[in-house]
Protein backbone atom coordinates (compact mmCIF):
# COMPACT_ATOMS: atom_id res chain seq x y z
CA UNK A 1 -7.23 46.72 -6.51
CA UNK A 2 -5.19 48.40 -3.61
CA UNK A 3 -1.74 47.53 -2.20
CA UNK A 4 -3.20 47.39 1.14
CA UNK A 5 -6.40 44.77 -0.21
CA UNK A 6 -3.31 42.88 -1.69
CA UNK A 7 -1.19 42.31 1.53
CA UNK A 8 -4.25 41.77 3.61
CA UNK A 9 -5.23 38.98 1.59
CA UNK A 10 -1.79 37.33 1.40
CA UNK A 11 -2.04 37.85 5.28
CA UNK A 12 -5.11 35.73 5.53
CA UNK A 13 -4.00 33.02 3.19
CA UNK A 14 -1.09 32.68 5.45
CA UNK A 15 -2.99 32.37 8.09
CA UNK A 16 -5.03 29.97 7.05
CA UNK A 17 -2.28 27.59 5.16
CA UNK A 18 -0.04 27.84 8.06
CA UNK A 19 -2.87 26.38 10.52
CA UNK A 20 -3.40 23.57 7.85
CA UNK A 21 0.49 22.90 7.17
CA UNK A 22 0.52 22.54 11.41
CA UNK A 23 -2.72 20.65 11.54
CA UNK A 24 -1.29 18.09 8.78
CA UNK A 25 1.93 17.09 11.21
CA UNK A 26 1.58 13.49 12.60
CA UNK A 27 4.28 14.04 15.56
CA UNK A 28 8.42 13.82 14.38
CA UNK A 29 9.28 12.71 11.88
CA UNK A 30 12.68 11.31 11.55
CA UNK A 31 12.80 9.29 8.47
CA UNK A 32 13.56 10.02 4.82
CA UNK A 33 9.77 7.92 4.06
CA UNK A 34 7.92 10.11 6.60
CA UNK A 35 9.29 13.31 5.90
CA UNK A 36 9.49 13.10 1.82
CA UNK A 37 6.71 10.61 0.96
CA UNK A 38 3.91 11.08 3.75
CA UNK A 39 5.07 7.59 4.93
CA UNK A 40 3.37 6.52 1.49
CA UNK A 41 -0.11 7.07 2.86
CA UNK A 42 -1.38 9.69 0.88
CA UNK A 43 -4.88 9.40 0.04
CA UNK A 44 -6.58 9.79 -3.74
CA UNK A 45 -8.33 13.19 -3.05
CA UNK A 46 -5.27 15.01 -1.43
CA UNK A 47 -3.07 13.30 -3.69
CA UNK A 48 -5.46 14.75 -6.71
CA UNK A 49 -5.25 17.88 -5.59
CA UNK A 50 -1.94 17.59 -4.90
CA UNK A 51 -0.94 16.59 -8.19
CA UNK A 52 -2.85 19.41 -9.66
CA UNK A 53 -1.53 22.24 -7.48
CA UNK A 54 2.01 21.35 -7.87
CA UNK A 55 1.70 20.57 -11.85
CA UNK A 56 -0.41 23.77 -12.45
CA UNK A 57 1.45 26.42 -11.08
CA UNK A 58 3.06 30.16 -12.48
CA UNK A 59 3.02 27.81 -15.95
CA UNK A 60 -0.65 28.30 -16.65
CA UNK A 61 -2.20 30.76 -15.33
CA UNK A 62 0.98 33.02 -16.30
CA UNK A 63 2.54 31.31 -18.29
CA UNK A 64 0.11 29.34 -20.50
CA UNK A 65 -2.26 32.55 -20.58
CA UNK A 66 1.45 34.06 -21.82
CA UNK A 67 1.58 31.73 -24.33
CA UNK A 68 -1.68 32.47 -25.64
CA UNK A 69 -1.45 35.68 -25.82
CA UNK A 70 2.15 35.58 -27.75
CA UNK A 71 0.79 33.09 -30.27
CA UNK A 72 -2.68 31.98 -30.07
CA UNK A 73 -4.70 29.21 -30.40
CA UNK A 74 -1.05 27.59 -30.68
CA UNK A 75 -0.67 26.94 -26.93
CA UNK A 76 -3.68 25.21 -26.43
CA UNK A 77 -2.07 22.46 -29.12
CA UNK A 78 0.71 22.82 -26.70
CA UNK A 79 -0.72 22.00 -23.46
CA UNK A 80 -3.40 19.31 -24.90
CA UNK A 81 0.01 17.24 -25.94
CA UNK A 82 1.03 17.08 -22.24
CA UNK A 83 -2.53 15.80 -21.60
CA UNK A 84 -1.96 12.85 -23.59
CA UNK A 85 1.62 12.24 -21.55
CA UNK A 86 -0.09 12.16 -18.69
CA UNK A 87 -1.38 8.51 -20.03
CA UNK A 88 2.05 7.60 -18.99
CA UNK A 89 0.66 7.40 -15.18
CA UNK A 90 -1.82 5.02 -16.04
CA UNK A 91 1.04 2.96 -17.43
CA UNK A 92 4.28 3.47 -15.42
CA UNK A 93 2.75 4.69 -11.68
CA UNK A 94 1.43 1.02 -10.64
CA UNK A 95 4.95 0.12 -11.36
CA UNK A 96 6.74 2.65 -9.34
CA UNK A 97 4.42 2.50 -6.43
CA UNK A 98 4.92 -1.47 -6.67
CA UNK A 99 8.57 -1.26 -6.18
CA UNK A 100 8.60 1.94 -4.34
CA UNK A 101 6.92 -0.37 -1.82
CA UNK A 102 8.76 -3.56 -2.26
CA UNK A 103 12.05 -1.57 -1.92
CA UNK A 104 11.30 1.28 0.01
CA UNK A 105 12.40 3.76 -2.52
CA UNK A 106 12.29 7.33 -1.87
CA UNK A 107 13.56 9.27 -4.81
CA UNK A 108 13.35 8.24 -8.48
CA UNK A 109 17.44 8.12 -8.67
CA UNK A 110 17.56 5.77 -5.93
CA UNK A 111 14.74 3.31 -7.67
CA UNK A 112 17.05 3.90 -11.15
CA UNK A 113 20.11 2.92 -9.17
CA UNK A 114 18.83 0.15 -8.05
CA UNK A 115 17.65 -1.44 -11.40
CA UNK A 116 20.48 -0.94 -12.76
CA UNK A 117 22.95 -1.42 -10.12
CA UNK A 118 24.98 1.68 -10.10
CA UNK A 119 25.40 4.32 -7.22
CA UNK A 120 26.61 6.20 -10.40
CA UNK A 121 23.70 6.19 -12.10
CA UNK A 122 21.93 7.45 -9.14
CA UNK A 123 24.01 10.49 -8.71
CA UNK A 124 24.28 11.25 -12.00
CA UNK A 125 20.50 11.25 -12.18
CA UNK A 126 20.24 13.70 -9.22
CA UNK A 127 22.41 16.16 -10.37
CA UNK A 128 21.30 16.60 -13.69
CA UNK A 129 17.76 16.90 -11.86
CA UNK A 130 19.02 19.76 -10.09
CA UNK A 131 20.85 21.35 -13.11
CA UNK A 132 17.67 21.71 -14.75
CA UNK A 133 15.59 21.69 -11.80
CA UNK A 134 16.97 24.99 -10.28
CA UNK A 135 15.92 27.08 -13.59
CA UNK A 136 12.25 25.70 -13.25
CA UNK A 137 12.01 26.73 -9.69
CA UNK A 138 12.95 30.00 -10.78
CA UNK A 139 10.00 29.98 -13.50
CA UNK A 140 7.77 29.89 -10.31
CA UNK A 141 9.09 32.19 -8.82
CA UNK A 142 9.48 35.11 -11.58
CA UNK A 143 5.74 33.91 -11.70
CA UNK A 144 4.68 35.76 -8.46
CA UNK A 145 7.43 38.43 -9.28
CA UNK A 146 5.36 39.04 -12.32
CA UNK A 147 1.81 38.94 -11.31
CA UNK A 148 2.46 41.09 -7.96
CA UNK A 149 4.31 43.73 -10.09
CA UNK A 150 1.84 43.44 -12.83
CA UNK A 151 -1.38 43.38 -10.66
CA UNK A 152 -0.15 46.61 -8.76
CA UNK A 153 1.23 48.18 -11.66
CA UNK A 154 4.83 48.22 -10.39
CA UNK A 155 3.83 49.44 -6.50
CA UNK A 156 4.61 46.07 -5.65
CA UNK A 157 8.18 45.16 -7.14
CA UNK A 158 9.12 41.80 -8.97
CA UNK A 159 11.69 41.25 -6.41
CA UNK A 160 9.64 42.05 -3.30
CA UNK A 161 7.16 38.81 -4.92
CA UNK A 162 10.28 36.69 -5.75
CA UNK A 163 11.69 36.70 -2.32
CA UNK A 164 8.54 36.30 -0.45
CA UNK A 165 7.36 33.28 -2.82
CA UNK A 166 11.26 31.99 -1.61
CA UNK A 167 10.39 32.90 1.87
CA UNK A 168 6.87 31.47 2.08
CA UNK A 169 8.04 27.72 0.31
CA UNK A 170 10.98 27.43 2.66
CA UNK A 171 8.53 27.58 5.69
CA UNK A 172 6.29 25.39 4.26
CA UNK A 173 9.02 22.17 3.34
CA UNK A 174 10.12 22.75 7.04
CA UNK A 175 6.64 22.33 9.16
CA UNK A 176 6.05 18.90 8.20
CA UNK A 177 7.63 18.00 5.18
CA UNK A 178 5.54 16.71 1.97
CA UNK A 179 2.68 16.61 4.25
CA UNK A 180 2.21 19.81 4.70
CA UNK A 181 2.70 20.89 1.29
CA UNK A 182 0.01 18.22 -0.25
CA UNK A 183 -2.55 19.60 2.42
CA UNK A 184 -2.17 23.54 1.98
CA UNK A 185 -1.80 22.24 -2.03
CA UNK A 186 -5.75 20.93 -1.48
CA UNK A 187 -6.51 24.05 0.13
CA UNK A 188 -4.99 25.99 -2.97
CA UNK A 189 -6.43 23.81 -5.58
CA UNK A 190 -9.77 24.09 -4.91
CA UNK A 191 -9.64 28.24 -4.51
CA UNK A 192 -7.28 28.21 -8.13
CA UNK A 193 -10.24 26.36 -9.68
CA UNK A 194 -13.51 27.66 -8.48
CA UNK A 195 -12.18 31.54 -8.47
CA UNK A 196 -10.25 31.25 -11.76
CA UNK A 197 -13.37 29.79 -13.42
CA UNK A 198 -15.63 32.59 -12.23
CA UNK A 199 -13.07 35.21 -12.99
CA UNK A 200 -12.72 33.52 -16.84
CA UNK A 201 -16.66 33.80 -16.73
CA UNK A 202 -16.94 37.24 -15.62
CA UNK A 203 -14.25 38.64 -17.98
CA UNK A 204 -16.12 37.05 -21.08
CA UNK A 205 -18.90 38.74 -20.51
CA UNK A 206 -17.17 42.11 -19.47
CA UNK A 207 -15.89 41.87 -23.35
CA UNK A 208 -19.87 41.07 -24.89
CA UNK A 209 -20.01 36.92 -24.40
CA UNK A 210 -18.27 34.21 -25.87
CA UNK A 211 -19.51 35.22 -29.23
CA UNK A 212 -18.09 39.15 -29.41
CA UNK A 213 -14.60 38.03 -27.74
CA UNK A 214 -13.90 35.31 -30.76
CA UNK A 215 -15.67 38.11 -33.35
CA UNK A 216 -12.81 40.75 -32.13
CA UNK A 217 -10.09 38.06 -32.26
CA UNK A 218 -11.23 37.22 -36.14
CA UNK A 219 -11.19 40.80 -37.49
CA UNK A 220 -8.59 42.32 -35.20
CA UNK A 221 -6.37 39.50 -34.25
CA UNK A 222 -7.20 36.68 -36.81
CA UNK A 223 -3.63 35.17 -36.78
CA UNK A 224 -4.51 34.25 -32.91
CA UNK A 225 -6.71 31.31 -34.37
CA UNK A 226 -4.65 29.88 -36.82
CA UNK A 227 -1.65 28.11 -36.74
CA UNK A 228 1.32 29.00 -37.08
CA UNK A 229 -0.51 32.50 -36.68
CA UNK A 230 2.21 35.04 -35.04
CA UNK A 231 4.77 32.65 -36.48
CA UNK A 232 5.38 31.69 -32.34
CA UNK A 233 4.40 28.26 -33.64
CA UNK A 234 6.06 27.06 -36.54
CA UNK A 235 6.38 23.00 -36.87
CA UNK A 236 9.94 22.72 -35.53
CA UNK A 237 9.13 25.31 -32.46
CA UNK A 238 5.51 23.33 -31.63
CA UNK A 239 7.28 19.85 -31.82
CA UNK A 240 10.71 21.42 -29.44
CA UNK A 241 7.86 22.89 -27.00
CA UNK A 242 5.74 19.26 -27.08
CA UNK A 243 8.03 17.05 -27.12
CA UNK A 244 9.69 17.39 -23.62
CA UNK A 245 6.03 18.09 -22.52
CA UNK A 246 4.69 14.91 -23.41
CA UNK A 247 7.35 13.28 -20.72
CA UNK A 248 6.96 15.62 -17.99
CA UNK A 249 4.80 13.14 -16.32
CA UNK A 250 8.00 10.64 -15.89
CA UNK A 251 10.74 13.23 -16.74
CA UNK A 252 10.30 15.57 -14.00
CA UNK A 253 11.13 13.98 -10.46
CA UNK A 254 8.79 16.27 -8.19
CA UNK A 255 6.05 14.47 -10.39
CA UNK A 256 7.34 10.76 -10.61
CA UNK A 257 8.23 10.94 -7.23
CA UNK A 258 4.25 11.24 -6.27
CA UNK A 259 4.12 7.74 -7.85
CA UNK A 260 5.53 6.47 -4.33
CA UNK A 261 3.46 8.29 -2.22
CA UNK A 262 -0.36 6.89 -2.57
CA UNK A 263 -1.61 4.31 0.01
CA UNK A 264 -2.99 1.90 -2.66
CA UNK A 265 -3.44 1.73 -6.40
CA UNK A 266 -6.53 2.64 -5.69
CA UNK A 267 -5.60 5.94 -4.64
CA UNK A 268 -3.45 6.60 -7.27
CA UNK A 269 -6.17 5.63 -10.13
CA UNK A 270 -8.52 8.14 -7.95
CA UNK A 271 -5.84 10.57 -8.29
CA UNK A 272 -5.16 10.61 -11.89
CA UNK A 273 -8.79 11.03 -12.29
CA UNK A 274 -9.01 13.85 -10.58
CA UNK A 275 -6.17 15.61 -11.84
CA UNK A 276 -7.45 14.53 -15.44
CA UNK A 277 -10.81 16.72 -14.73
CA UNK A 278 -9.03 19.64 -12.76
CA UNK A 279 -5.93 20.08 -15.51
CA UNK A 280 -8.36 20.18 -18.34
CA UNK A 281 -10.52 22.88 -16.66
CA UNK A 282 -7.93 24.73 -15.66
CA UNK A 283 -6.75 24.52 -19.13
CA UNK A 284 -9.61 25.76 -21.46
CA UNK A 285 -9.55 28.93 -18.83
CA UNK A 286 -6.25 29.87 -18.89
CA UNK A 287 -6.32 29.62 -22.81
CA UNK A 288 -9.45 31.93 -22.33
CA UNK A 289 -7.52 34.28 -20.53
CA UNK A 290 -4.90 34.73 -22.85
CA UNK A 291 -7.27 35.23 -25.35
CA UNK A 292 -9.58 37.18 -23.22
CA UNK A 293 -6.28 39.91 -22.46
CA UNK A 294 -5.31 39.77 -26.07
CA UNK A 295 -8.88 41.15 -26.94
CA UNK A 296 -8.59 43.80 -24.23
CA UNK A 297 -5.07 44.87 -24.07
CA UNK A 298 -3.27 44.25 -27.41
CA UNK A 299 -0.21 46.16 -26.49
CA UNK A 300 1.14 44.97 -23.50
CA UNK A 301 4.95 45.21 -22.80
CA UNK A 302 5.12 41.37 -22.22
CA UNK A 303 2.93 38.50 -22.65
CA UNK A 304 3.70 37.44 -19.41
CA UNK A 305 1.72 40.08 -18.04
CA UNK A 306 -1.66 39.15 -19.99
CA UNK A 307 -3.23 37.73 -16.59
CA UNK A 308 -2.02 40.40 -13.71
CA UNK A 309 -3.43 42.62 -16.23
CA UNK A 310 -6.65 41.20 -16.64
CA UNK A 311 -6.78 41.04 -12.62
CA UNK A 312 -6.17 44.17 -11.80
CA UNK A 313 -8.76 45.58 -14.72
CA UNK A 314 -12.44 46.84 -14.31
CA UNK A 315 -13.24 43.22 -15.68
CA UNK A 316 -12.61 41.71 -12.29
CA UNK A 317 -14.11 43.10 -9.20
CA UNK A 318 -10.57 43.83 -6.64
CA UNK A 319 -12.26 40.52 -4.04
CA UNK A 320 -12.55 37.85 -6.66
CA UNK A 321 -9.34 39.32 -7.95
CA UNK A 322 -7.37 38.66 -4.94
CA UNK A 323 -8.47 35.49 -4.68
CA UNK A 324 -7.18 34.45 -7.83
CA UNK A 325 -3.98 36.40 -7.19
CA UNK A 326 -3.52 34.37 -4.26
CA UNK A 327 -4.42 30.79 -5.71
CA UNK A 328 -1.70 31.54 -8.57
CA UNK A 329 0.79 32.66 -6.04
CA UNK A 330 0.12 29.78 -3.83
CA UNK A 331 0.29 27.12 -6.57
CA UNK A 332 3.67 28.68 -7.34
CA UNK A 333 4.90 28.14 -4.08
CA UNK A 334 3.57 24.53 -3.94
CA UNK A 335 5.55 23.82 -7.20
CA UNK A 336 8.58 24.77 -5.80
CA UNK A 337 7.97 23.34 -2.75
CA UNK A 338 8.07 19.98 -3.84
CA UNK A 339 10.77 20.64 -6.38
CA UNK A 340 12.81 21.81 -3.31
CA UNK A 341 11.91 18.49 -1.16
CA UNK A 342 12.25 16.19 -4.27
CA UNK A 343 15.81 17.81 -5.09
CA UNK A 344 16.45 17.76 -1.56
CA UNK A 345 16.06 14.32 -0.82
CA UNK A 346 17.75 13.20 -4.14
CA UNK A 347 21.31 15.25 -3.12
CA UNK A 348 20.51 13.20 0.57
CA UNK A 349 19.66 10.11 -0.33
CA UNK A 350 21.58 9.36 -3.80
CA UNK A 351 24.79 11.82 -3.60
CA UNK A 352 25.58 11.87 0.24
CA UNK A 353 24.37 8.65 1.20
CA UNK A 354 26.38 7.06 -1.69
CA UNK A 355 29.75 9.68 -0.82
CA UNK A 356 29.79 8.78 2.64
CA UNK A 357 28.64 4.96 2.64
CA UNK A 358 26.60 3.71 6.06
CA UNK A 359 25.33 6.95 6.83
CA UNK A 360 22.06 6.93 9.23
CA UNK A 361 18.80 7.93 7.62
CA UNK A 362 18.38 10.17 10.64
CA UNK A 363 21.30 11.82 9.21
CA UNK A 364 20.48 12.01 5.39
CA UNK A 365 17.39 13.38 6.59
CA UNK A 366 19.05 16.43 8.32
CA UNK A 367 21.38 16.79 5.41
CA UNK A 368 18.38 17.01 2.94
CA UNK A 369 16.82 19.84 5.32
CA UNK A 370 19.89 22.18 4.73
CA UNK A 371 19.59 21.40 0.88
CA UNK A 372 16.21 22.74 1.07
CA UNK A 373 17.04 26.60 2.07
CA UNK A 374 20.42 26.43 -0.38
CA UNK A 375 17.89 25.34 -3.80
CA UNK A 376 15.33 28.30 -2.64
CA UNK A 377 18.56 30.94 -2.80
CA UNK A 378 20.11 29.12 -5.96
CA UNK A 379 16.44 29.56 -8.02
CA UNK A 380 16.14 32.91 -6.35
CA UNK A 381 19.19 34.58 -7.81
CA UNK A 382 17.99 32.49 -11.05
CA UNK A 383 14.96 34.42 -10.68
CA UNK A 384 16.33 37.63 -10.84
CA UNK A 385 17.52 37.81 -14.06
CA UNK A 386 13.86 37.92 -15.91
CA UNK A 387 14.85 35.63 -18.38
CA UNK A 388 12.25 34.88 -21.56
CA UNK A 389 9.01 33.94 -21.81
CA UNK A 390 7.59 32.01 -18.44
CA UNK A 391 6.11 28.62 -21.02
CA UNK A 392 9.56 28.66 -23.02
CA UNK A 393 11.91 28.40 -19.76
CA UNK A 394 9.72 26.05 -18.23
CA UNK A 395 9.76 23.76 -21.38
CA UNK A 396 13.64 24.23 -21.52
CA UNK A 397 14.32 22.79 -17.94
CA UNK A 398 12.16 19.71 -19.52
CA UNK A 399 14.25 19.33 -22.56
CA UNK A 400 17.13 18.77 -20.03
CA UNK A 401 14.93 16.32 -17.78
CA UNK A 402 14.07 13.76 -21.04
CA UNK A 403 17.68 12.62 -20.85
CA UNK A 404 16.15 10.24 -17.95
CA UNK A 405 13.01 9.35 -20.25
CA UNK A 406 14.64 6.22 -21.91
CA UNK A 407 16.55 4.65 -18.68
CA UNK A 408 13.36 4.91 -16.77
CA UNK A 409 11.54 3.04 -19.52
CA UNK A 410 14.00 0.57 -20.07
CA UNK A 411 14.08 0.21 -16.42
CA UNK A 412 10.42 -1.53 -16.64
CA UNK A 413 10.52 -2.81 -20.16
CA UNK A 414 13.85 -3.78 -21.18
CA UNK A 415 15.70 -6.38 -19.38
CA UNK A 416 18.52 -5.76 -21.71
CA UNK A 417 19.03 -1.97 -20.68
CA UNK A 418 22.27 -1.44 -18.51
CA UNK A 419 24.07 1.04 -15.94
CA UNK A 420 26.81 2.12 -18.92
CA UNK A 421 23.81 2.84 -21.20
CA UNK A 422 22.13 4.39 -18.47
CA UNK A 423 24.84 6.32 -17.58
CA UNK A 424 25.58 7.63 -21.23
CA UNK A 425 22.19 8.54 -21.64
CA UNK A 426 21.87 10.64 -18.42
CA UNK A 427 25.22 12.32 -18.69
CA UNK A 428 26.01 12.70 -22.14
CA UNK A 429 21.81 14.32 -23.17
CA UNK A 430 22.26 16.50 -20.05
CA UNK A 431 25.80 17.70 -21.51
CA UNK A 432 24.61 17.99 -25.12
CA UNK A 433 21.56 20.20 -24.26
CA UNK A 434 23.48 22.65 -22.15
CA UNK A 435 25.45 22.94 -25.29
CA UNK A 436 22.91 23.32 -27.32
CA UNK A 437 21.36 26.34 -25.23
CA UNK A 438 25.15 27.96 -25.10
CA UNK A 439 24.78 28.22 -28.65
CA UNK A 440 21.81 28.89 -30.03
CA UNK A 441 19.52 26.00 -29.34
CA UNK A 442 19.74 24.97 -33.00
CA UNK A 443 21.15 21.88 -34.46
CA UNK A 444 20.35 21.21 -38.67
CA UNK A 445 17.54 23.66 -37.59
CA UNK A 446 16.03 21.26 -34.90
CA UNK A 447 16.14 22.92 -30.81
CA UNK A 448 17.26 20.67 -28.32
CA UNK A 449 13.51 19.77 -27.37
CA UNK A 450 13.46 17.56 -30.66
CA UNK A 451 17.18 16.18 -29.88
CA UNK A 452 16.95 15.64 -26.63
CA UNK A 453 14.75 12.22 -26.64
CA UNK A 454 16.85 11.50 -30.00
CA UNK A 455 20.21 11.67 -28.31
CA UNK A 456 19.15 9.96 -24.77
CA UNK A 457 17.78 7.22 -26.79
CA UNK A 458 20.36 6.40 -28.89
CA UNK A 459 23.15 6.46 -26.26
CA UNK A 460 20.68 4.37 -23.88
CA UNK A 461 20.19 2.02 -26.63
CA UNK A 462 23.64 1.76 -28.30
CA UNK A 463 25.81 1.62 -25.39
CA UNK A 464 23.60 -0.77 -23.39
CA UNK A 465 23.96 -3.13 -26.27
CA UNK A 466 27.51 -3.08 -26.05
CA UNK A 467 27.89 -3.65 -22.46
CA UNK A 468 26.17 -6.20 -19.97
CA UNK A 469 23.31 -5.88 -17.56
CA UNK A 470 23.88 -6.81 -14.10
CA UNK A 471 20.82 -9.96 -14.15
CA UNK A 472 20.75 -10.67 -10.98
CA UNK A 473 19.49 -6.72 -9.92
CA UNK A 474 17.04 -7.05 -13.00
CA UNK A 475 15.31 -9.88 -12.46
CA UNK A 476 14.80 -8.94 -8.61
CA UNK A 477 13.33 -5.73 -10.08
CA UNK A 478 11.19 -6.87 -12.68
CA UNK A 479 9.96 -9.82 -9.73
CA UNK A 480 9.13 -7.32 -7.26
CA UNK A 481 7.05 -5.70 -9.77
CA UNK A 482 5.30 -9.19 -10.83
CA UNK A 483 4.77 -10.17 -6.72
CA UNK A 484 3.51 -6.62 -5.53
CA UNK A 485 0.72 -6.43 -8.69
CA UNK A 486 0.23 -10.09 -8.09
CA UNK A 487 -0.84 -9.45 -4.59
CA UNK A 488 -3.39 -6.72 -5.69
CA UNK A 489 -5.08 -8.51 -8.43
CA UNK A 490 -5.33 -11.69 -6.13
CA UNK A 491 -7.11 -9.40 -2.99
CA UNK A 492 -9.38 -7.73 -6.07
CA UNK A 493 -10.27 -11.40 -7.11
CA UNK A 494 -10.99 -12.17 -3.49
CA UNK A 495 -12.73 -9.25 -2.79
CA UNK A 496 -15.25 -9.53 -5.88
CA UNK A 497 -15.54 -13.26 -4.56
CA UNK A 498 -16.48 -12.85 -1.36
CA UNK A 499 -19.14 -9.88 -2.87
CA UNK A 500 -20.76 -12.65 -5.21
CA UNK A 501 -21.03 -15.30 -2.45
CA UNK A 502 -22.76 -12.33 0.17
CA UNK A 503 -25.13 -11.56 -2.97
C-alpha cells in the first residue's frame, strides 16, 4: 500500500463527507437544541448508525484487535460485558428522551441539575466529564496516529495522523453541528462494516480458513484461548476493565446525550436495534483480527499495531485496505466529534450559563463553539504522549465517568436521592480515582475500575440519607416522566384501536 494510494483516498473521503456534512445543514442554526441535538429529530436509521460510528471507533478496530492480540480470547469476555450494559438503553433512554422533551434538556448535567436542584451539581458533573473526557479523545486520536504510522511503516508519522484526525473533527462540529456529524457517521458506518467484514474474511483465508488459524493459535499460541492466558486477564484486571464498561452506555455523556436526540421512542427502539446487530458484528471481527495478526505476526513491537499491520500485509489487497483504513480513521473522528460537541455544550450550557446567570442561548451557543477548537488542542497534546495500551486508557477515562452512574439512577428511581449526595458522589469518586491513578491504581489489590462504582455509591447513598431532597423538583421530574410515557402509550392504544375498527 503506497503513501500516495493512502492520501488519495483520505482525499476522496473528504470529499465525499464534506458534501454530506453540507448537504445535512437545515439553514442557521442559532440554538443550543438545533445545533447540539438535531432539534431532537433524529431519525432511527441515522441515529443507528450514529450510535454505532461514534461508540465503535479507534477502540475496536485498534484497540479491541489490541486487546486481543495482548491477551486473547480475554477481550472478547471484555467487550461482550459492555453488550449486556447496553440493556441500560432499553431501560433508562425512554426516560431521558421523556424529560429531555418535557424540559428541553440539552446536556445530561443540565437534566441532573435539574432533578436535583443544584446548579452545583450540574457543573460539577461537566467538569469531571471533561477531566476524563479529554484523555478519551486522545485515545481516538493516538488511534489514527497509530494506524497511519503503522499502515505505512513509519512514512506516515503518528503525529502527522494525530493532528489531521484534530483538524478533520474540528471542521466537521463547525458545518452544522451534531447534524453533520450523525450523517457523515452513516456514511462511515456502513463502509467500517461491509469493508472490515470482507477484509476479516479475506485474511482468514490468506492464513488456511477458520480451521488452520485456531489450529496455529492451539499449538503456537495456546494461552490466547484460555483465560487468564498471557496473565493480561487475571480476575481483578477483567472485573477493573468490565466494570466501568458495563456503564458506558449511561456513564459517558457523548452517549447518554443521544438519548435526547430521537424524534420518537420509536426511533430510539429502531436505533438500539440496529446498533445491537452492527456492535456485535463489528465485534466477532475485530476479535478475529487480533487473533488473525497474532497468528501472522507474533512479534510485533506493540499490540496496538496488530490491525495497521494486518492492512498493510499481502493478506489485504492495498484498495480494500484503504477502505478500511479510512472507515477506522473516520469513526475516530466521529467519536471525538461528538465528545467535543457534548463537552462543548456541557462547559456552555451548565458552567457559563450558571457563572453568568440570564445569559442568551444565542450566546451560550457561541461560547460552546470556541470550547470546541480548545478540547481538540487539549486531547491533542494528550495525544502526544503515546500513553499505554489504546483498550486500557479508554477503560480508564470510564472508571472516572461511573462517579455519575449512581446520581443518574437515583435520578429516575429514587425519590430519596439528593443534590449533597449527588454532589459527594460526583466530586469526591472523580477525586478518589485521580488518586488512585497517581499512585498506582491499586487499593487492597482492587484498580479503581472495581472502586469506582463502590465509592460513588456509597457517598450517593450515605450522604443523601443524611440530607433532604428538594420534593418539589422531584416530583415535577418523576411527573414529567409519568405524563410524557403516558401520552405515548395512550396514542399506541389509539392507534391499535383505530387499526381493529378499519379491520
Amino acid at each position: 500500500m503506497t503513501e500516495s494510494l493512502i492520501w488519495w483516498s483520505i482525499a476522496i473521503y473528504l470529499v465525499i463527507a464534506i458534501g454530506i456534512a453540507i448537504l445535512s445543514r437545515q439553514g442557521p442554526t442559532e440554538s443550543m437544541s438545533g445545533y447540539f441535538l438535531g432539534n431532537r429529530q433524529m431519525n432511527g436509521f441515522v441515529s443507528a448508525l450514529s450510535y454505532s460510528a461514534t461508540t465503535y471507533s479507534a477502540f475496536m478496530m485498534v484497540g479491541l484487535a489490541g486487546l486481543t492480540y495482548a491477551g486473547g480470547v480475554g477481550a472478547l469476555g471484555f467487550e461482550i460485558i459492555y453488550f449486556a450494559g447496553v440493556s441500560l438503553v432499553a431501560i433508562f433512554g425512554p426516560k431521558f428522551w421523556a424529560v429531555g422533551k418535557k424540559f428541553g434538556f440539552v446536556t445530561p448535567s443540565e437534566m441532573l441539575g435539574h432533578r436535583y436542584n443544584s446548579k452545583h451539581v450540574a457543573m460539577a458533573v461537566s467538569v469531571a466529564s471533561c477531566i476524563f473526557l479529554i484523555p478519551y479523545s486522545a485515545v481516538q486520536l493516538a488511534g489514527v496516529g497509530y494506524l497511519l504510522q503503522g499502515i505505512t511503516d513509519g512514512a506516515i508519522t503518528f503525529t502527522t495522523g494525530v493532528v489531521l484526525a484534530t483538524v478533520i473533527a474540528i471542521f466537521f462540529s463547525y458545518v452544522a453541528g451534531i447534524r453533520s456529524v450523525m450523517w457523515t457517521d452513516s456514511l462511515q458506518a456502513i463502509m467500517m462494516i461491509v469493508a472490515s467484514t470482507l477484509v476479516a474474511y479475506l485474511v482468514v483465508q490468506g492464513l488456511g480458513g477458520f480451521g488452520a488459524l485456531f489450529d496455529t493459535l492451539a499449538t503456537q499460541h495456546p494461552q490466547s484461548l484460555t483465560v487468564p492466558g498471557s496473565g493480561l486477564f487475571s480476575f481483578v484486571t477483567f472485573l477493573g476493565l468490565t466494570i466501568p464498561w458495563f456503564f458506558f452506555s449511561l456513564s459517558n455523556p457523548q452517549v447518554s446525550q443521544r438519548l435526547f436526540m430521537p424524534a420518537s421512542l420509536r426511533s430510539m427502539r429502531h436505533m438500539l436495534i440496529g446498533f445491537l446487530v452492527f456492535g456485535f458484528i463489528y465485534t466477532m471481527v475485530s476479535v478475529l483480527w487480533g487473533f488473525s495478526a497474532l497468528a501472522a505476526f507474533p512479534s510485533l513491537e506493540r499490540a496496538d499495531l496488530a490491525t495497521p499491520t494486518l492492512l498493510g500485509s499481502e493478506f489485504v489487497p492495498p484498495v480494500l485496505g484503504v477502505i478500511v483504513m479510512i472507515g477506522i480513521m473516520a469513526a475516530a473522528v466521529s467519536t471525538i466529534d461528538s465528545i467535543m460537541l457534548t463537552l462543548a455544550s456541557m462547559v456552555s450550557r451548565d458552567v457559563y450559563a450558571n457563572v453568568k446567570p440570564n445569559v442568551s442561548e444565542k450566546r451560550q451557543l457561541l461560547v460552546g463553539k470556541f470550547v470546541v477548537p480548545v478540547i481538540a488542542l487539549m486531547a491533542l497534546g494528550f495525544a502526544e504522549l503515546q500513553l499505554d495500551l489504546i483498550a486500557v486508557l479508554s477503560v480508564a477515562a470510564s472508571s472516572g465517568l461511573v462517579a455519575m452512574v449512581p446520581a443518574i439512577i437515583g435520578a429516575f428511581y429514587w425519590k430519596r436521592g439528593t443534590s449533597a449526595g449527588a454532589l459527594a458522589s460526583v466530586v469526591g469518586t472523580s477525586t478518589f480515582v485521580l488518586l488512585m491513578y497517581a499512585t498506582g491504581n491499586s487499593l487492597l489489590g482492587l484498580p479503581s475500575g472495581v472502586w469506582g462504582i463502590v465509592v460513588a455509591s456509597g457517598l450517593f447513598v450515605g450522604v443523601s440519607l443524611a440530607t433532604k431532597p428538594h420534593q418539589a423538583s422531584t416530583d415535577a421530574f418523576f411527573s414529567a416522566i409519568a405524563e410524557e410515557l403516558g401520552k405515548k402509550k395512550r396514542r399506541l392504544v389509539t392507534d391499535q384501536a383505530t387499526k381493529e375498527a378499519a379491520a
